[in-house]
C-alpha atoms as a PDB file:
ATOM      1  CA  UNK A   1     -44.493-127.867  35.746  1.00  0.00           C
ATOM      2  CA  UNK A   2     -42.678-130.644  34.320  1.00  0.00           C
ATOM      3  CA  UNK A   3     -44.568-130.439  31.073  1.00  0.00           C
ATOM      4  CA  UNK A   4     -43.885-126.852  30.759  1.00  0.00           C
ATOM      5  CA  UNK A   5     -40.383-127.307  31.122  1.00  0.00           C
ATOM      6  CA  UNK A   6     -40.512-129.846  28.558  1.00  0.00           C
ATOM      7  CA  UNK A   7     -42.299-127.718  25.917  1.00  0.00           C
ATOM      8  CA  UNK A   8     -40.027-124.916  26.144  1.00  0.00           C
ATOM      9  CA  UNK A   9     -37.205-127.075  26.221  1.00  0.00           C
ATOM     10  CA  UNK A  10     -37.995-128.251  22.718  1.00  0.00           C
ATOM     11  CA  UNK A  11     -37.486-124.376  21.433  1.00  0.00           C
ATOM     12  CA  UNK A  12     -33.526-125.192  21.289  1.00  0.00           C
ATOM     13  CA  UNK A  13     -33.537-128.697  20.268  1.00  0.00           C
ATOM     14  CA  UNK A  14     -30.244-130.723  21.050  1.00  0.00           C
ATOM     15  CA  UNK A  15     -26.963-129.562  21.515  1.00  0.00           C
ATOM     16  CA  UNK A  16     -24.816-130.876  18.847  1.00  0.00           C
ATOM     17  CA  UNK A  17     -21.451-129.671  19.365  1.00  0.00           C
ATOM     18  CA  UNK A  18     -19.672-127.367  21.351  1.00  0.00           C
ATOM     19  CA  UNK A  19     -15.989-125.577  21.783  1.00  0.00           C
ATOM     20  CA  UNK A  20     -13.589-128.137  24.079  1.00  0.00           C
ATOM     21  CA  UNK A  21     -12.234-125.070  25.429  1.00  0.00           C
ATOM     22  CA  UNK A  22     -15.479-123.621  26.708  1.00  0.00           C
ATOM     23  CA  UNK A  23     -16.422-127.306  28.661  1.00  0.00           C
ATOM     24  CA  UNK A  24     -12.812-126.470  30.626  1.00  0.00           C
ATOM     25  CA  UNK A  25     -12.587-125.376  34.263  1.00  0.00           C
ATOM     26  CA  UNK A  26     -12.532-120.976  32.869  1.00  0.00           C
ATOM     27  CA  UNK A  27     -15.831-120.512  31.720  1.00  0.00           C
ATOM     28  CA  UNK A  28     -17.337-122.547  34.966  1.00  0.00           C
ATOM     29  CA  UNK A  29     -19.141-120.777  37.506  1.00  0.00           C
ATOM     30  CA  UNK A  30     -19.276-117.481  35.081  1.00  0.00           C
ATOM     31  CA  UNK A  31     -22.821-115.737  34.742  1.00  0.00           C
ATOM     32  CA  UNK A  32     -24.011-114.411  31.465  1.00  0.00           C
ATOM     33  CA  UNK A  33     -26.147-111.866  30.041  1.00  0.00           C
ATOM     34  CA  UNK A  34     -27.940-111.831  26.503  1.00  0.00           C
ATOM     35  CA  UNK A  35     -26.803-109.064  24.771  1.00  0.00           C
ATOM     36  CA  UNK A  36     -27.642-109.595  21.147  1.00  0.00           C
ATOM     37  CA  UNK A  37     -30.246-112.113  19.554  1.00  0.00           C
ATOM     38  CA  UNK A  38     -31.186-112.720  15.528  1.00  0.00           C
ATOM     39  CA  UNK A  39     -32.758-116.450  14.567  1.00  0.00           C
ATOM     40  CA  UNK A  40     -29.362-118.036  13.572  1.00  0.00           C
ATOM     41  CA  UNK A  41     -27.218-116.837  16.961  1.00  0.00           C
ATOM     42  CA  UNK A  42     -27.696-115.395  20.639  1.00  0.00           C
ATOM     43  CA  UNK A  43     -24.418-113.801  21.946  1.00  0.00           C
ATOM     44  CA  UNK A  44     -23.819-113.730  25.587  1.00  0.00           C
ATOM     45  CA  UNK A  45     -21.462-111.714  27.899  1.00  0.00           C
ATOM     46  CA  UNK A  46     -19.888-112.271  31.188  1.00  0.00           C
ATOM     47  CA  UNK A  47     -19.543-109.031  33.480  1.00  0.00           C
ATOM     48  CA  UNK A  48     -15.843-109.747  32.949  1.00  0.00           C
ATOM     49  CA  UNK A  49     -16.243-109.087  28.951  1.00  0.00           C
ATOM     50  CA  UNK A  50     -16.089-113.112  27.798  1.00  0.00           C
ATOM     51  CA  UNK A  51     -18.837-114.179  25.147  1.00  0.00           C
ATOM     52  CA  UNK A  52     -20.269-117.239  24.220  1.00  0.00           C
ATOM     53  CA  UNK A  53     -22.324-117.562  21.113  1.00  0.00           C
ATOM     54  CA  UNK A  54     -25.301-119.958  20.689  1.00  0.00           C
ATOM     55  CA  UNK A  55     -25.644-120.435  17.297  1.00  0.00           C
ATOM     56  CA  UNK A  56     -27.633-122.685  14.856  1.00  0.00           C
ATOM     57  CA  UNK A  57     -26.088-125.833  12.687  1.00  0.00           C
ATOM     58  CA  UNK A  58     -25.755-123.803   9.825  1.00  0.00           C
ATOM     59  CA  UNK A  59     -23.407-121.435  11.216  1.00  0.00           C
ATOM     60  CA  UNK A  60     -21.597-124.206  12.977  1.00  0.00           C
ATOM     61  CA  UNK A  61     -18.854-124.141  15.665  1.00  0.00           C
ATOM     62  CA  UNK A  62     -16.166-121.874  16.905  1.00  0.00           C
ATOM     63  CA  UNK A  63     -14.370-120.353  19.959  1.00  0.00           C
ATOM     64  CA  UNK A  64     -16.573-121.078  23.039  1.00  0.00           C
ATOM     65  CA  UNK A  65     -19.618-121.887  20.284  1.00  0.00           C
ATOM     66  CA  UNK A  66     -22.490-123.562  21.597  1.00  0.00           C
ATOM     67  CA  UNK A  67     -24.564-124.990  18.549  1.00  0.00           C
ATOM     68  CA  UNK A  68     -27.876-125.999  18.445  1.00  0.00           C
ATOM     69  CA  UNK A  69     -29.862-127.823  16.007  1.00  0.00           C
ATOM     70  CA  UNK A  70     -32.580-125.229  16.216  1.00  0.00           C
ATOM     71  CA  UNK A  71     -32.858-122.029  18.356  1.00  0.00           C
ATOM     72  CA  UNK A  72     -36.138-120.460  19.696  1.00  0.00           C
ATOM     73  CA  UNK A  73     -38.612-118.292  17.365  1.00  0.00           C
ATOM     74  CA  UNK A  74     -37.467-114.547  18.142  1.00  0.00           C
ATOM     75  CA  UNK A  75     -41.205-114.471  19.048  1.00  0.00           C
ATOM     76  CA  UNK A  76     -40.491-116.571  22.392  1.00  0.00           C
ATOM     77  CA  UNK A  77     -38.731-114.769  25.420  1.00  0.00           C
ATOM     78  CA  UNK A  78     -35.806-115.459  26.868  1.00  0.00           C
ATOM     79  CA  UNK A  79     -34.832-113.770  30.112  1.00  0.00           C
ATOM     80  CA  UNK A  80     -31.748-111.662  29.602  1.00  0.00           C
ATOM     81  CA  UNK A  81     -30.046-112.061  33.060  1.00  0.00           C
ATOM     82  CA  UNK A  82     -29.052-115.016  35.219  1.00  0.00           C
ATOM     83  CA  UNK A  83     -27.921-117.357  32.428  1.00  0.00           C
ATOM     84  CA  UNK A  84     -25.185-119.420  34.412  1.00  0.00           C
ATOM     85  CA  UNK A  85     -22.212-122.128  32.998  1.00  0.00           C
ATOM     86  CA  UNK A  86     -21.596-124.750  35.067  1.00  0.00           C
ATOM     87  CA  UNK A  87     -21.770-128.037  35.959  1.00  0.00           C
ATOM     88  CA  UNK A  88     -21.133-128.724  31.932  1.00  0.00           C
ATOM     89  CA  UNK A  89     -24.510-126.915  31.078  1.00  0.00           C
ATOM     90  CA  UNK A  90     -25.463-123.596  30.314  1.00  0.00           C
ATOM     91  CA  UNK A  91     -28.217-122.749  32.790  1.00  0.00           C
ATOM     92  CA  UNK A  92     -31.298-120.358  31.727  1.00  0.00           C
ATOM     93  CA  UNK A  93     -32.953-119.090  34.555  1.00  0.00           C
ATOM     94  CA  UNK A  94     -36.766-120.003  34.208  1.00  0.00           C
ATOM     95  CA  UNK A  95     -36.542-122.063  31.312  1.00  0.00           C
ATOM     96  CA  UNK A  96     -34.546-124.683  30.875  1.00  0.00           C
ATOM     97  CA  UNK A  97     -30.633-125.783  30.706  1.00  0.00           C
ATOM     98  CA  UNK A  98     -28.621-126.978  27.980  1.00  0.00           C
ATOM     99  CA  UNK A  99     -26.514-129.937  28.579  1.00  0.00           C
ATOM    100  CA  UNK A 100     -23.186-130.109  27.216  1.00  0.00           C
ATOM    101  CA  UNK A 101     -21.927-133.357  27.597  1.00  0.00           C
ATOM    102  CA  UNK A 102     -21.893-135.604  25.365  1.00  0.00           C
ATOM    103  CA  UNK A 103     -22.187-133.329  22.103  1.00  0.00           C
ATOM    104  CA  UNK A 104     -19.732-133.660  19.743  1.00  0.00           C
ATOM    105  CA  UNK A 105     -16.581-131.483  20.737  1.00  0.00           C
ATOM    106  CA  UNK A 106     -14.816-129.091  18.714  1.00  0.00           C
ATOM    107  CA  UNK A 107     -11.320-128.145  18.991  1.00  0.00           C
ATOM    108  CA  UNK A 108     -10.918-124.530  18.115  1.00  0.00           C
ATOM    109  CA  UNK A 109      -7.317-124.355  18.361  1.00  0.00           C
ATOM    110  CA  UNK A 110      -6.090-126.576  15.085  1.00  0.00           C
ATOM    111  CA  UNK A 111      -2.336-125.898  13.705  1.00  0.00           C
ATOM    112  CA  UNK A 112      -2.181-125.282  10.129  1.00  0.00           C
ATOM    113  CA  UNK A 113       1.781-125.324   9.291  1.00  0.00           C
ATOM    114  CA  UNK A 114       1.652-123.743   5.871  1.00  0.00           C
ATOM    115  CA  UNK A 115       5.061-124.369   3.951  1.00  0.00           C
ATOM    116  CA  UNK A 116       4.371-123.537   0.472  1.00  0.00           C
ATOM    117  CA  UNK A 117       3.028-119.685  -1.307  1.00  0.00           C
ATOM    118  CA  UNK A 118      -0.481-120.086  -1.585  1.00  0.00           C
ATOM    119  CA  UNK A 119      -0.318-118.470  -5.160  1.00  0.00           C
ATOM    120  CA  UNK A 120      -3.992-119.700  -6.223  1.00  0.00           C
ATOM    121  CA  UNK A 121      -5.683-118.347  -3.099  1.00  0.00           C
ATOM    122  CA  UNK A 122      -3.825-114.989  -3.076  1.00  0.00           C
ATOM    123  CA  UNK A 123      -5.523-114.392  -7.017  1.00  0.00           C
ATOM    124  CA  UNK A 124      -8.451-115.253  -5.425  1.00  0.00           C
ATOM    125  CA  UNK A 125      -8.700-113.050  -2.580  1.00  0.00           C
ATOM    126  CA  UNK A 126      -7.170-110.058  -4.254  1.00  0.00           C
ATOM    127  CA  UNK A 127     -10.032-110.748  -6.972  1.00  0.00           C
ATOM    128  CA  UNK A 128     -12.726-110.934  -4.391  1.00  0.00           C
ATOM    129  CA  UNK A 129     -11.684-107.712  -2.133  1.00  0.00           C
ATOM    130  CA  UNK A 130     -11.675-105.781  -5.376  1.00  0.00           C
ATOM    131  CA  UNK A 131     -15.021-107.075  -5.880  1.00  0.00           C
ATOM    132  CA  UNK A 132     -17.128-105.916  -2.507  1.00  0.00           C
ATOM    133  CA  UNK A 133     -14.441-103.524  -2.056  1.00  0.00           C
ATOM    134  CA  UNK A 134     -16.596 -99.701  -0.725  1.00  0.00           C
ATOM    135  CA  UNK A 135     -15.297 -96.772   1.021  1.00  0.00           C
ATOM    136  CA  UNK A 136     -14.368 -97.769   4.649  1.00  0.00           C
ATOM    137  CA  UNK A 137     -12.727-100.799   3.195  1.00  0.00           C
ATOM    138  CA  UNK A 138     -10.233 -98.508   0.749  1.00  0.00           C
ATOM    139  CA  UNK A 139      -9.546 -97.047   4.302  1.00  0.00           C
ATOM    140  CA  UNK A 140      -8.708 -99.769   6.124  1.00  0.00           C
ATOM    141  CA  UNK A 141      -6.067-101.069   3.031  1.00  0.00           C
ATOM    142  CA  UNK A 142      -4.561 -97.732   3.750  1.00  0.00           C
ATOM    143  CA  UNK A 143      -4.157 -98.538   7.287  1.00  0.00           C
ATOM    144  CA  UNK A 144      -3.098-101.667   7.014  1.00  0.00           C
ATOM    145  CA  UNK A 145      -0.598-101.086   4.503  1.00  0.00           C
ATOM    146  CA  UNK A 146       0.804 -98.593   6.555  1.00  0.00           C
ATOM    147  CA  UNK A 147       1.025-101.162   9.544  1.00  0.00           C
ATOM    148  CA  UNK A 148       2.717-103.570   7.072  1.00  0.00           C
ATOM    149  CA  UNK A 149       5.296-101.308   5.969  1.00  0.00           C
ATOM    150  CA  UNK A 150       6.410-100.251   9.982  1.00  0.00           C
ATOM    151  CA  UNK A 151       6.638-104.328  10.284  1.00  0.00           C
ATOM    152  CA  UNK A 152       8.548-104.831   7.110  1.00  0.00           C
ATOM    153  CA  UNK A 153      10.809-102.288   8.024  1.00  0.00           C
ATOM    154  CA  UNK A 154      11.791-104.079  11.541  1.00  0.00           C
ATOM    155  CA  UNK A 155      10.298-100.932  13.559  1.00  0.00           C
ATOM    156  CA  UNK A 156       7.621-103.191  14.937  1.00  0.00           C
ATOM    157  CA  UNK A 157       8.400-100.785  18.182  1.00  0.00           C
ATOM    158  CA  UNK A 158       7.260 -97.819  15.728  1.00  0.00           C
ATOM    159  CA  UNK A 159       4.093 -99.473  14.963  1.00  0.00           C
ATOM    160  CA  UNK A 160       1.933 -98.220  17.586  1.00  0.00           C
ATOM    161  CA  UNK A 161       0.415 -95.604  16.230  1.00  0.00           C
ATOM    162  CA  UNK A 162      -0.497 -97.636  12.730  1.00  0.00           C
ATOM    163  CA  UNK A 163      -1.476-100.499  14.803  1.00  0.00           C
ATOM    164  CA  UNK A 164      -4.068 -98.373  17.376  1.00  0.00           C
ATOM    165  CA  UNK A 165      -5.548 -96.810  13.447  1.00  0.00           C
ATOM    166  CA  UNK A 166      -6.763-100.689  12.669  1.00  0.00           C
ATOM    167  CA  UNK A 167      -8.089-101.519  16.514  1.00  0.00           C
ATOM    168  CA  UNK A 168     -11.645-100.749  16.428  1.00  0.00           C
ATOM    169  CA  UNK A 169     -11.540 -99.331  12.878  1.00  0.00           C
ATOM    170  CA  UNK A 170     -14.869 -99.314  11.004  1.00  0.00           C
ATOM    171  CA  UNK A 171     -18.017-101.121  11.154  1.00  0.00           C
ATOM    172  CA  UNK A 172     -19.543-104.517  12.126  1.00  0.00           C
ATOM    173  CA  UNK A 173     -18.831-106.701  15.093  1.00  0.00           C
ATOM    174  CA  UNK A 174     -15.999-107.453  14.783  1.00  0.00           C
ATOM    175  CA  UNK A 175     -15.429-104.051  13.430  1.00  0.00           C
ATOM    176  CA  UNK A 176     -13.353-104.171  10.168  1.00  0.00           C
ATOM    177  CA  UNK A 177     -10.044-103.395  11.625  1.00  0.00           C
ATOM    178  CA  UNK A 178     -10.665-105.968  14.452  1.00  0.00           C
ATOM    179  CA  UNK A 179     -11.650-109.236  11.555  1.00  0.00           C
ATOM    180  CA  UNK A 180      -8.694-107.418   9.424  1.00  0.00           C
ATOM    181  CA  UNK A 181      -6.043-108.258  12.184  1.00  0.00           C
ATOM    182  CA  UNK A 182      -7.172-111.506  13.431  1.00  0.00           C
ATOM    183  CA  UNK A 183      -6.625-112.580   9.493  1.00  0.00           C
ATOM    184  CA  UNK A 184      -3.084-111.178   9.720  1.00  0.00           C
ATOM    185  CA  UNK A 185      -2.474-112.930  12.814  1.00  0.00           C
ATOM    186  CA  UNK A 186      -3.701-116.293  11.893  1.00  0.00           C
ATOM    187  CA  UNK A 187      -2.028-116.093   8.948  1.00  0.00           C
ATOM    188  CA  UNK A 188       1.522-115.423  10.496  1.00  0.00           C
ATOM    189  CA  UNK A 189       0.493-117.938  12.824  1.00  0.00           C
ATOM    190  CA  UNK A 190       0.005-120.280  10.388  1.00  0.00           C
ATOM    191  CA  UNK A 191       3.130-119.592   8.407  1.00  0.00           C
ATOM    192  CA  UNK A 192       4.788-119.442  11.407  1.00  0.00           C
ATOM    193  CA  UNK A 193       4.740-122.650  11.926  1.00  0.00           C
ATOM    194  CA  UNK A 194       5.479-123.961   8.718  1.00  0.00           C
ATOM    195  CA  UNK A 195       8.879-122.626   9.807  1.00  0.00           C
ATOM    196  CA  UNK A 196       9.414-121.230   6.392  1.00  0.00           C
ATOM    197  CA  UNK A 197       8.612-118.116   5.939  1.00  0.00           C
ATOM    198  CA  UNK A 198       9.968-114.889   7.379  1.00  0.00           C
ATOM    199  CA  UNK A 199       7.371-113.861  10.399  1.00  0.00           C
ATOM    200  CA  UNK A 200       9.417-113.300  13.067  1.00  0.00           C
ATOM    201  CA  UNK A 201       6.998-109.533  13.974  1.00  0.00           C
ATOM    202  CA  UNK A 202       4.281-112.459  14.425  1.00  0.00           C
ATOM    203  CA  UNK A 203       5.069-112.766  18.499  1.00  0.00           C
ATOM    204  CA  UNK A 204       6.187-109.275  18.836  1.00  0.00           C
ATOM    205  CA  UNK A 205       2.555-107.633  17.050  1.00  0.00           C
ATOM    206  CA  UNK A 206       0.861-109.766  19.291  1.00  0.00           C
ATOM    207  CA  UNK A 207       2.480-108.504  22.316  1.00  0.00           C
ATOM    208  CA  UNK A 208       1.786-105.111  21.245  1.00  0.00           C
ATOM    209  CA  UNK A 209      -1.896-105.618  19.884  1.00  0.00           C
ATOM    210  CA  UNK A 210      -2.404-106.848  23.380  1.00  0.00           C
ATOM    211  CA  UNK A 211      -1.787-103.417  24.957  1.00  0.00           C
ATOM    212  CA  UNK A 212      -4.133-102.059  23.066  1.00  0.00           C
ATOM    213  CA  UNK A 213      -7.246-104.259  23.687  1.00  0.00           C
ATOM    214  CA  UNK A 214      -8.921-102.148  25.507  1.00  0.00           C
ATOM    215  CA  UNK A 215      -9.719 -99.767  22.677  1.00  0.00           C
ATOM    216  CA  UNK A 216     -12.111-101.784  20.896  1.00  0.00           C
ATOM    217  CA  UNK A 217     -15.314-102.997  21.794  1.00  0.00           C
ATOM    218  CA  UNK A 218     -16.207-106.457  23.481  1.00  0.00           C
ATOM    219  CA  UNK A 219     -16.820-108.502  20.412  1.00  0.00           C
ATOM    220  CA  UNK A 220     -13.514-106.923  19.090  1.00  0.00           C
ATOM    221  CA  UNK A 221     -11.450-107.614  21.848  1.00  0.00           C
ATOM    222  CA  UNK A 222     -12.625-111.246  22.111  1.00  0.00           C
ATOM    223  CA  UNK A 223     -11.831-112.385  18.358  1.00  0.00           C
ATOM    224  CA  UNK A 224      -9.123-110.846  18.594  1.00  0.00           C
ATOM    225  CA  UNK A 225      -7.834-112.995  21.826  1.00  0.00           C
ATOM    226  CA  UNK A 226      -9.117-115.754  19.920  1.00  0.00           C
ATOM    227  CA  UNK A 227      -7.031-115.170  16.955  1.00  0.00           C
ATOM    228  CA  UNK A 228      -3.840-114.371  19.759  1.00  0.00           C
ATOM    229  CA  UNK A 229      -4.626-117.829  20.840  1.00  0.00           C
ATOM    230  CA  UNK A 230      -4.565-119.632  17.667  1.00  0.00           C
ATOM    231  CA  UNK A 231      -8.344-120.153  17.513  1.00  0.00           C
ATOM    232  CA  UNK A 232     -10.707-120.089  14.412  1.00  0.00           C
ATOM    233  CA  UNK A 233     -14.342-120.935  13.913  1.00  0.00           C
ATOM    234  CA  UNK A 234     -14.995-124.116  11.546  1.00  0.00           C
ATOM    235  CA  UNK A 235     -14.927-122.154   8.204  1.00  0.00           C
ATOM    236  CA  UNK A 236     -11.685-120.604   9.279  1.00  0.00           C
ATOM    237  CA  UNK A 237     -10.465-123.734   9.718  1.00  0.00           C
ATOM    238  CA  UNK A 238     -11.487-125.245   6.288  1.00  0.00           C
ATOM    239  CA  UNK A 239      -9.976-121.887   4.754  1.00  0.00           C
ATOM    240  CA  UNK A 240      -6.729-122.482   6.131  1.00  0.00           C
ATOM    241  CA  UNK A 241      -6.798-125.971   4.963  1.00  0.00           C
ATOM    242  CA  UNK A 242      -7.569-124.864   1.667  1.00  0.00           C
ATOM    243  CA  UNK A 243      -4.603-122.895   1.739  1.00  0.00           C
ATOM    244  CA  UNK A 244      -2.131-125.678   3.116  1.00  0.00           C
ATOM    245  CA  UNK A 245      -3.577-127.590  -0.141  1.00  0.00           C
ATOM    246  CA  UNK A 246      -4.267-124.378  -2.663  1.00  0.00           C
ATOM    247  CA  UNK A 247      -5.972-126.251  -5.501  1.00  0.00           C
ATOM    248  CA  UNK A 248      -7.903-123.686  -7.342  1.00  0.00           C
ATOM    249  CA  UNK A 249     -11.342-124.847  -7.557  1.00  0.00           C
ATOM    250  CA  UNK A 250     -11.615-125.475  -3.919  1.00  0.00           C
ATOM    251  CA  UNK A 251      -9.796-122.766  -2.839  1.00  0.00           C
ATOM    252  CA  UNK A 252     -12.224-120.009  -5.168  1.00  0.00           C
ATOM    253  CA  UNK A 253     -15.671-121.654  -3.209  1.00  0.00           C
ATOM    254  CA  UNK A 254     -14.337-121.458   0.529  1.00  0.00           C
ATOM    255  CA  UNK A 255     -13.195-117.409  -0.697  1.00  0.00           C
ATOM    256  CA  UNK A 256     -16.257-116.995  -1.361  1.00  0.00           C
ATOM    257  CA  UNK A 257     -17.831-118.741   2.009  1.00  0.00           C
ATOM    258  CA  UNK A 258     -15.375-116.259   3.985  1.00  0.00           C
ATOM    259  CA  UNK A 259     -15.943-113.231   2.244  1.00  0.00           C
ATOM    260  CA  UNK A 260     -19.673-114.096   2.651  1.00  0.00           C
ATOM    261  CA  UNK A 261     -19.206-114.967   6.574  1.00  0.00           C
ATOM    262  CA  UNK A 262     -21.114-111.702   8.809  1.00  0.00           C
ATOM    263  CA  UNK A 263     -19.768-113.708  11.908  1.00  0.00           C
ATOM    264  CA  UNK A 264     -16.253-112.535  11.488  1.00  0.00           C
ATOM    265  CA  UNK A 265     -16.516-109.559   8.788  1.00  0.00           C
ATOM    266  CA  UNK A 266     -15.163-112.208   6.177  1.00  0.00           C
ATOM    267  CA  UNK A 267     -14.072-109.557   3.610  1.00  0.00           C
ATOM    268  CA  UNK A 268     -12.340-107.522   6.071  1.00  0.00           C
ATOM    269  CA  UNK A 269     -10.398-110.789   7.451  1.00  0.00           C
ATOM    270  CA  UNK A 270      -9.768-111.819   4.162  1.00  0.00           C
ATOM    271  CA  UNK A 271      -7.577-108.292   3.682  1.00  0.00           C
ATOM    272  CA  UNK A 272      -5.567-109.010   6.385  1.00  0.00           C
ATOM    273  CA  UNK A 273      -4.938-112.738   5.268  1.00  0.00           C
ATOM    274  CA  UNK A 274      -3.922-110.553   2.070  1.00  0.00           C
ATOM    275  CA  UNK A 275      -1.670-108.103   4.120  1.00  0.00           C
ATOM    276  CA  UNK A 276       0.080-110.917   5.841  1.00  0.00           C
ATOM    277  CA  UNK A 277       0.531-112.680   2.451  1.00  0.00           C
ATOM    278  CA  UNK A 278       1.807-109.342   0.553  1.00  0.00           C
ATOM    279  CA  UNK A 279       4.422-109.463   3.440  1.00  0.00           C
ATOM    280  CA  UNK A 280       5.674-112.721   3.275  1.00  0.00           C
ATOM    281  CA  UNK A 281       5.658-112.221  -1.037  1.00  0.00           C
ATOM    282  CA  UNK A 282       8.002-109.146  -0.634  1.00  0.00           C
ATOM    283  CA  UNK A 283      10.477-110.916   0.268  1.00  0.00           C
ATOM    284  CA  UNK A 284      10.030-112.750   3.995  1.00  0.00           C
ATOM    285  CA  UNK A 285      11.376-115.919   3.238  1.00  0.00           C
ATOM    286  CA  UNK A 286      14.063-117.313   5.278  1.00  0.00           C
ATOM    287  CA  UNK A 287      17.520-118.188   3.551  1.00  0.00           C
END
């Protein structure tokens, strides 16, 4: 028995870091099901709609992120019920358990205050959206410029029907109006808190985009609590970083990592970075 346990064991290697947030007292308790598997990440859902991803090193960490050095071969079975978080380990029934503690810890709440127009990175994005830009993409700049102009005009009360047109929009998972807004918001966020720039709408859209939750589908409706929150998986991070520091060469390869980035629909977050940015360049600055 023991052996057994030991040989499937070795199928996800050693944990090597995972999300501060998840090891806390909310995700305890919880029971999980598997809901979606490839080789590089298994995503798992609570009955109460909160997912966890297990991913591999290369992807590396994020918002309640578990990652593994190496995951099992799709070819080995995992059950898809059962799988319980507690005790700082995520428990699979039959198998095995992953312990927690002791992996290196990731915080995915970090505050970027940006202070300064990140002119080089705004080239670069614009360059890059016009470059993978297709149909449902053109759409979704229509939507969200319509958004933006409701916000610029102070009718952030007005922008419910614009805002419900992004929610859910499009493909992927995140869809593209779900990875769209959380770029907006962490943006704003961002600049918020850099205190220099004009984003007062920042609180108020999330109070509104909160209503309105419910009209996307689970992996929508938790990036986009993650992004309310403040949080950001590692190559978020380093692209906000990039943009605090906006040196041109470094700022072009990290574009290209996000637009690149399946895990959060990189292209379609990078046009609401751009929306948030086309904002704040029209004229949002504080006197």
């Amino acid at each position: 028995m023991n052996t057994a346990m030991k040989e499937k064991n070795r199928f996800f290697a050693e944990v090597e870091a995972v999300d501060s947030r998840l090891l806390q007292a909310s995700a305890a308790g919880n029971s999980y099901s598997l809901r979606e598997r490839t080789a590089e990440r298994l995503v798992l859902f609570s009955l109460g709609g909160s997912m966890i991803n297990i991913v591999n090193k290369e992807i590396g960490c994020g918002p309640d992120f578990i990652v593994c050095s190496e995951l099992p071969t799709l070819d080995q079975p995992l059950p898809e019920d059962g799988w319980k978080f507690a005790e700082n380990c995520l428990k699979i029934p039959f198998l095995t358990q992953l312990k927690l503690a002791g992996a290196r810890t990731y915080d995915s709440t970090e505050r970027f205050a940006v202070r300064d127009f990140p002119g080089h990175m705004k080239s670069l994005i614009n360059r890059q959206i016009r470059k993978t830009k297709n149909m449902e993409l053109s759409e979704l700049e229509g939507r969200l410029k319509r958004l933006s102009e409701t916000i610029q005009k102070h009718l952030i009360e007005l922008s419910e029907l614009p805002l419900i047109s992004v929610v859910g929009f499009g493909s992927g998972t995140p869809s593209s109006g779900d990875a769209a807004l959380c770029g907006l918001l962490l943006t704003a966020r961002n600049m918020s808190l850099g205190r220099r720039f004009r984003v007062g709408w920042y609180k108020r859209l999330t109070v509104e985009l909160k209503r309105f939750l419910h009209r996307t589908g689970l992996h929508g409706r938790n990036w986009l609590s993650y992004a309310i929150e403040g949080r950001m998986t590692e190559l978020q991070q380093h692209f906000f970083h990039a943009m605090l520091r906006d040196f041109e060469c470094s700022d072009e390869i990290v574009v290209k990592k996000v637009a690149a980035d399946r895990l959060v629909n990189g292209t379609a977050f990078l046009m609401g970075v751009n929306a948030a940015l086309d904002m704040v360049q029209a004229g949002f600055f504080n006197p």
